[in-house]
Protein backbone atom coordinates (compact mmCIF):
# COMPACT_ATOMS: atom_id res chain seq x y z
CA UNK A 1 69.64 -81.62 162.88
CA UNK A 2 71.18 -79.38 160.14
CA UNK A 3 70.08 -81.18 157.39
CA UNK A 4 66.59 -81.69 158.27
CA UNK A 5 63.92 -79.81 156.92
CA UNK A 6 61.43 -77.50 158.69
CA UNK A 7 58.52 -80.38 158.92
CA UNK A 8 61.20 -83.24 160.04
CA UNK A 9 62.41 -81.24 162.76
CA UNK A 10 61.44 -82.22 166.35
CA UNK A 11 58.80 -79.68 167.97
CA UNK A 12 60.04 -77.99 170.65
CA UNK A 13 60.03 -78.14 174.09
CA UNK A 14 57.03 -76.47 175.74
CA UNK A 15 58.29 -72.95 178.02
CA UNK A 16 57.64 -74.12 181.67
CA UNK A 17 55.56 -71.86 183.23
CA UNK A 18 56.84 -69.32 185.72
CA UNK A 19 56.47 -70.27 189.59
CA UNK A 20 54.28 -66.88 189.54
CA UNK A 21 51.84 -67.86 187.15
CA UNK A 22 50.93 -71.37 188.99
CA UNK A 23 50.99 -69.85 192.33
CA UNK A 24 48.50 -67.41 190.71
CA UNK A 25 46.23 -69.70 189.11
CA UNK A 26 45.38 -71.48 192.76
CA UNK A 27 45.26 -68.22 194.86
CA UNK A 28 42.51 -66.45 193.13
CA UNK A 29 40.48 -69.34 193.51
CA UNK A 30 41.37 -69.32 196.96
CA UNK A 31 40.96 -66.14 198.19
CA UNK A 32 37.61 -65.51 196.69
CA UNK A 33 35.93 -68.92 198.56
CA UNK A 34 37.32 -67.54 201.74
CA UNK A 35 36.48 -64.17 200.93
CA UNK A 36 32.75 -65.91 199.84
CA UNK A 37 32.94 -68.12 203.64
CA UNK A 38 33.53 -64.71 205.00
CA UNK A 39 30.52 -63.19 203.86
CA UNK A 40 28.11 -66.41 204.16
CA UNK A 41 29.06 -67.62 207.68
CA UNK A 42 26.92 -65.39 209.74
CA UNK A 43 24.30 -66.22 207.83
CA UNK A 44 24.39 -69.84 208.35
CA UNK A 45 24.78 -69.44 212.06
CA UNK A 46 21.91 -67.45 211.90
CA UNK A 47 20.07 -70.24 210.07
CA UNK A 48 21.82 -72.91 212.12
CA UNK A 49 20.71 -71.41 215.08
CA UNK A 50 16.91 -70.75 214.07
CA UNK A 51 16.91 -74.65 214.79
CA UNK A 52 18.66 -74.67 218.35
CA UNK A 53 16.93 -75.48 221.37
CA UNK A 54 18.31 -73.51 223.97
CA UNK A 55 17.95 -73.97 227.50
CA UNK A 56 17.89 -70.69 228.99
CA UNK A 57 17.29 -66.87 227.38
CA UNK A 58 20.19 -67.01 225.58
CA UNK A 59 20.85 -68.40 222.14
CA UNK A 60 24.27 -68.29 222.01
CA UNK A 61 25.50 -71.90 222.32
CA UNK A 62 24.81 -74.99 220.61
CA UNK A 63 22.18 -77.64 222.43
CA UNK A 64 20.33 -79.00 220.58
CA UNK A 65 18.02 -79.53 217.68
CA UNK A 66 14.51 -78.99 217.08
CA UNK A 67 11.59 -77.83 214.89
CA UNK A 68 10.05 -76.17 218.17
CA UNK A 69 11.18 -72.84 216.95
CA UNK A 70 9.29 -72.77 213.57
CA UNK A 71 6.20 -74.38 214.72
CA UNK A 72 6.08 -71.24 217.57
CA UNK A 73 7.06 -68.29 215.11
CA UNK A 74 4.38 -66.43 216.42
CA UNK A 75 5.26 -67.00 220.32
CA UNK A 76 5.69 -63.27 220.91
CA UNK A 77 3.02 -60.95 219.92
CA UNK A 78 5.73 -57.98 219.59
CA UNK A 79 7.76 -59.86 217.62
CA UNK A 80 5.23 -60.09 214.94
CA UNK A 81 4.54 -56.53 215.54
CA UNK A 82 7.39 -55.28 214.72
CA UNK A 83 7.89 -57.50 211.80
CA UNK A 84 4.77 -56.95 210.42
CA UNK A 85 5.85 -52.87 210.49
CA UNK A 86 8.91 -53.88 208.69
CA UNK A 87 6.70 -54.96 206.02
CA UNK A 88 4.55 -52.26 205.74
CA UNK A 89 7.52 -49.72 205.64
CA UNK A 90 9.67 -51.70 203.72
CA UNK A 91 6.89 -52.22 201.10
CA UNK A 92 5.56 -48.78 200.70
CA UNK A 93 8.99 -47.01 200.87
CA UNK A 94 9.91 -49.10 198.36
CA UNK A 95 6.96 -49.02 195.59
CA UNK A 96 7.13 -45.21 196.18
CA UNK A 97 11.32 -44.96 195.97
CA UNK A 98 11.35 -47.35 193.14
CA UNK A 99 8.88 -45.07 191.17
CA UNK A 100 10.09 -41.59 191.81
CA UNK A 101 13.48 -43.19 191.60
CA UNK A 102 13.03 -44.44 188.22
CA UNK A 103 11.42 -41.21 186.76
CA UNK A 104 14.26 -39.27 187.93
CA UNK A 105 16.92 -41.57 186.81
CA UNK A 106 15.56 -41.07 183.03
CA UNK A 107 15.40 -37.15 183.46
CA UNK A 108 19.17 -37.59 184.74
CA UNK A 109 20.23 -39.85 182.05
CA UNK A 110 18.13 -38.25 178.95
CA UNK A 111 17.57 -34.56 179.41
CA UNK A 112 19.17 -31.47 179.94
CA UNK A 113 17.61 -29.08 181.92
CA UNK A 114 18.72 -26.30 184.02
CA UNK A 115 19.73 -27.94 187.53
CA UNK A 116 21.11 -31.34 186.07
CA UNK A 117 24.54 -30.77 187.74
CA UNK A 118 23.82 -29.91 191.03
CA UNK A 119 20.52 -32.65 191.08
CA UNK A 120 23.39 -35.20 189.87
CA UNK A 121 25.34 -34.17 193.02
CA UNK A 122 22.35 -33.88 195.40
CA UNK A 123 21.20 -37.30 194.24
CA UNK A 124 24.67 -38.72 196.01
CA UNK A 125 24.29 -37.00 199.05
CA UNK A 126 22.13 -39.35 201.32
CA UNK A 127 24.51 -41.74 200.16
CA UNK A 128 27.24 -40.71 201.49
CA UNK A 129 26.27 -38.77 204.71
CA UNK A 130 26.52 -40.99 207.19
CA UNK A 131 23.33 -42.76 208.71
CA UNK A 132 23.56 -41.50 211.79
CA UNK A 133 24.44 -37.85 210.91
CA UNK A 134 21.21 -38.25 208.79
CA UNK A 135 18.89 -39.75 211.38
CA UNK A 136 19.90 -36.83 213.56
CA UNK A 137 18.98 -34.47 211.42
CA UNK A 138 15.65 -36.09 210.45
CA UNK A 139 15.04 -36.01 214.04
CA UNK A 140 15.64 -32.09 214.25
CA UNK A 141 13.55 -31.37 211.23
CA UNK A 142 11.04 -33.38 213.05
CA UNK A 143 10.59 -31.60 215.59
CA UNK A 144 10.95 -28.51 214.57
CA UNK A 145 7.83 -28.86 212.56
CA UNK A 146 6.23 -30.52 215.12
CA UNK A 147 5.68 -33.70 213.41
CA UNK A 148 4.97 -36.40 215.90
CA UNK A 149 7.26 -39.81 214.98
CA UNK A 150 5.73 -42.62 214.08
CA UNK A 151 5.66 -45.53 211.32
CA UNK A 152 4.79 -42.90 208.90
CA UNK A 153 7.86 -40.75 209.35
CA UNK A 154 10.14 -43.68 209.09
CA UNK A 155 8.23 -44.08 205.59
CA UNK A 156 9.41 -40.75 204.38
CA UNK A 157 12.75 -41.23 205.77
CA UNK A 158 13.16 -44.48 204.05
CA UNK A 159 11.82 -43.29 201.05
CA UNK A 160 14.07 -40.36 200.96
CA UNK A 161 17.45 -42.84 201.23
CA UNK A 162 15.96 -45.19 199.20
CA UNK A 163 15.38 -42.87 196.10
CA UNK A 164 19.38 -42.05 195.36
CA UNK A 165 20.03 -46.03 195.54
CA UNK A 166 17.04 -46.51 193.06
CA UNK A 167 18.26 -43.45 191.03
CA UNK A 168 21.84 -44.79 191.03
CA UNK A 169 20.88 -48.32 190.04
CA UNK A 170 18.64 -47.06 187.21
CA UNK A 171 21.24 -44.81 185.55
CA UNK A 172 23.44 -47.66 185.60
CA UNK A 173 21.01 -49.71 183.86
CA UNK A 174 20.21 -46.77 181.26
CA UNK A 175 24.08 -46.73 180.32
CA UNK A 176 24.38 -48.84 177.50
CA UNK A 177 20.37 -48.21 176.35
CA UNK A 178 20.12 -48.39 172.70
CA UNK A 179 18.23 -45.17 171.42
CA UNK A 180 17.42 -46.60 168.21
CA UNK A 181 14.81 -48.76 169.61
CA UNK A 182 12.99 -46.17 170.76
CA UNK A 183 13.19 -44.23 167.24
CA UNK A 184 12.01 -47.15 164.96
CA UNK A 185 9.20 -47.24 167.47
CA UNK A 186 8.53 -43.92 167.26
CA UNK A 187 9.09 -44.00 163.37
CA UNK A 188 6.19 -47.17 163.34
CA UNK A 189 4.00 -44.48 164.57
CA UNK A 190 3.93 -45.27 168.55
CA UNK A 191 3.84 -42.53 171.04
CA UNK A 192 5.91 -41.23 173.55
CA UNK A 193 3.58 -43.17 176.31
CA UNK A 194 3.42 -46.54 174.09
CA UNK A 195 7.12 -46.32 173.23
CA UNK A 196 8.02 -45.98 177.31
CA UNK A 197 5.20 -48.99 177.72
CA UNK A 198 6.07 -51.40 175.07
CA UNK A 199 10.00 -51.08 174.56
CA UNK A 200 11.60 -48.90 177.01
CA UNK A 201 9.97 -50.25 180.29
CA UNK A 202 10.77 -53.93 179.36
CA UNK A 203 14.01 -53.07 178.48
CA UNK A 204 14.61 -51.21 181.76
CA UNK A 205 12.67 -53.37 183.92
CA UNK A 206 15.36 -55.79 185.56
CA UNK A 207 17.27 -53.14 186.52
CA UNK A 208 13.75 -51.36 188.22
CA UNK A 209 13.66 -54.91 189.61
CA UNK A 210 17.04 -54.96 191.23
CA UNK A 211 16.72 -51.34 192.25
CA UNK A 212 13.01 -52.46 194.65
CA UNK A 213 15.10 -55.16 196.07
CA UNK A 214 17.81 -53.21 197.33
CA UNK A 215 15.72 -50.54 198.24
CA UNK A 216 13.31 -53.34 200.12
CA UNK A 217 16.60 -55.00 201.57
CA UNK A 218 17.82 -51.39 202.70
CA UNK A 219 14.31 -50.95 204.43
CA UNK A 220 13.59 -53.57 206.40
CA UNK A 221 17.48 -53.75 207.53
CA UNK A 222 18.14 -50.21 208.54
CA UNK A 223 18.66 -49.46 212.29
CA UNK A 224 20.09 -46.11 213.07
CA UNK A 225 17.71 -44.07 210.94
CA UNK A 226 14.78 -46.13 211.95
CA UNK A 227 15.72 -45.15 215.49
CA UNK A 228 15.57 -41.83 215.37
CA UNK A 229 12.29 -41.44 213.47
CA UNK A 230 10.42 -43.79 214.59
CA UNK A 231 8.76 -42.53 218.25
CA UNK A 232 7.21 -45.32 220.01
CA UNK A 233 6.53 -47.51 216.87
CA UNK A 234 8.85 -50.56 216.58
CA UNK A 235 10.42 -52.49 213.85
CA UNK A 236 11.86 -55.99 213.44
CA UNK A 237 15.43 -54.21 213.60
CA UNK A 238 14.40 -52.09 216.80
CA UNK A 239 12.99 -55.10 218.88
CA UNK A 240 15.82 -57.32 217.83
CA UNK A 241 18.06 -54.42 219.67
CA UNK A 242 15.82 -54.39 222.54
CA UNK A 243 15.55 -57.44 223.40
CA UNK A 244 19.14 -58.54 222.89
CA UNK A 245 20.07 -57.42 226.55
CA UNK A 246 17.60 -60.02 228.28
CA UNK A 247 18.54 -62.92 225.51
CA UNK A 248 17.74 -63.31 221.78
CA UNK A 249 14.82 -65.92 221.24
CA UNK A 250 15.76 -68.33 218.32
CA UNK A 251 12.07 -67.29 216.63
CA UNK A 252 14.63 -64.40 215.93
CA UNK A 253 16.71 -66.30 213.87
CA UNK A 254 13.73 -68.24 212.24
CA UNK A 255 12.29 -64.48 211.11
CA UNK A 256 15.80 -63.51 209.35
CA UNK A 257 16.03 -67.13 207.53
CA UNK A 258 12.70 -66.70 206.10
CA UNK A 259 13.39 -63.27 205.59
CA UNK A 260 16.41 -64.75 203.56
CA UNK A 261 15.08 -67.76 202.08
CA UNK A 262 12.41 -64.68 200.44
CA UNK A 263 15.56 -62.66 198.66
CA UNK A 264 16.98 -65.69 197.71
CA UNK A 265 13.68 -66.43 195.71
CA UNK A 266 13.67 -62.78 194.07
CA UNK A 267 16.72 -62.82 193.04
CA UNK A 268 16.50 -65.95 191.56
CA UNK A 269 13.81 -64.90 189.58
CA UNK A 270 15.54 -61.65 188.42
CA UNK A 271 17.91 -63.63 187.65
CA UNK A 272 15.77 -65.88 185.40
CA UNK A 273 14.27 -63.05 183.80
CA UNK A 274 17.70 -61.77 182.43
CA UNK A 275 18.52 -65.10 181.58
CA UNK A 276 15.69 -64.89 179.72
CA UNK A 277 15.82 -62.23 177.80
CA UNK A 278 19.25 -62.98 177.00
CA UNK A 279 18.21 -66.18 175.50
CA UNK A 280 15.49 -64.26 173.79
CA UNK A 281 17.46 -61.32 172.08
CA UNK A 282 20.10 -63.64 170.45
CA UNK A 283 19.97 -64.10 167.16
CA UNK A 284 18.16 -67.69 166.16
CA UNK A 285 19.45 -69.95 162.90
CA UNK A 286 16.52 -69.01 161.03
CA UNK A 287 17.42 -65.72 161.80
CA UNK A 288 20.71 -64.86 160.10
């Protein structure tokens, strides 16, 4: 081996890897899928179950399937009632959060003003309060003004949680915003409105997109708030909680799947659209 040169030497051996290293490379892996069954098992019982055909009030134990369920959605007239509310706040609470949300997450992220610290505070406030500390107190401003409870203050209760998500989400997105685009607008003689319509809106739109979906999810999920403010009107959340004493119908279960299956299709379209965009703002041959 002396006298060999450099290039006639034998390569050597490869460094075995540590015990560490392989145990690591398997228990990642691992722990994420059962952290990912974790979060996704409910949910499939819940769709599981939307097909069961229960003998009794209770659907709680496997007996059966059948398409019964879906083709009787509409059994119970307060089911839809309540779902249909759900809707209606969730909808408005969330074109209204999403756009006051927005406007305030630019003034946050672009302006200084007198204010900006404590409104960058304030904004994390209904955040972290607790919901039903919140609720409680929505309740006592309530009636202290002598505002009777209805679907419309739920609205303005959503709305107000709702904004600091939206606000959150926004600045988030507004992070890594590239200025210059804006200027050479500006310098190609666009104004402040065309600028905000033609390049800074598009550019800011998936996250507005993924700000109204949490803000719609947040809606037409909450509970504790919704109780408090809500008076005699009823949402899908309240009846579900009402009616679980005397037995949970499986047209329950059928609502939250399609209720689901709906997200699933949003976000499968936002993600599309960033896909898309990605695919868009690279750089083609022709182009370098």
């Amino acid at each position: 081996m002396a006298g060999l040169t450099r290039a006639e030497r034998p390569p050597a051996p490869a460094p075995r890897k540590a015990w560490t290293s392989r145990a690591g490379s398997w228990i990642l892996p691992i722990f994420t899928g059962l952290a990912v069954l974790y979060l996704f098992l409910p949910i499939a019982v819940m769709i599981a179950f939307g097909f069961n055909d229960p003998a009794g009030r209770f659907n709680f134990t496997w007996q059966g399937f059948t398409l019964h369920n879906y083709a009787t959605i509409f059994r119970f007239p307060q089911l839809t009632e309540a779902l249909i509310n759900s809707l209606i706040v969730a909808t408005i609470s969330t074109v209204v959060a999403t756009t006051l949300g927005t406007l305030i997450g630019l003034a946050l992220t672009r302006y200084d003003f007198r204010g900006r610290g404590p409104l960058n505070l304030l904004v994390f406030v209904p955040v972290a309060t607790p919901e039903i500390v919140l609720g409680a107190a929505l309740l006592a401003f309530y009636v202290s003004v002598g505002l009777a409870r209805g679907l419309s203050t739920v609205i303005i209760a959503h709305i107000m949680f709702n904004i600091s998500f939206v606000v959150i989400t926004i600045r988030a997105r507004l992070t890594g915003f590239d200025r210059r685009l804006e200027e050479a607008a500006m310098d190609l003689g666009a104004n402040e409105w065309a600028t905000f319509r033609k390049v800074t809106f598009p550019l800011i739109f998936p996250g507005v997109l993924a700000a109204a979906l949490l803000a719609f999810a947040l809606s037409i999920d909450d509970f504790v708030i919704t109780l408090f403010t809500a008076g005699q009107a009823t949402t899908f959340p309240l009846w579900v909680y009402g009616v679980s004493r005397f037995g949970v119908p499986p047209q329950v279960n059928v609502m939250g799947t399609i209720i689901f299956a709906i997200a699933l299709v949003f976000i499968g379209l936002q993600i599309w659209m960033q896909r898309r965009a990605i695919v868009s703002a690279a750089p083609t041959r022709t182009d370098r």
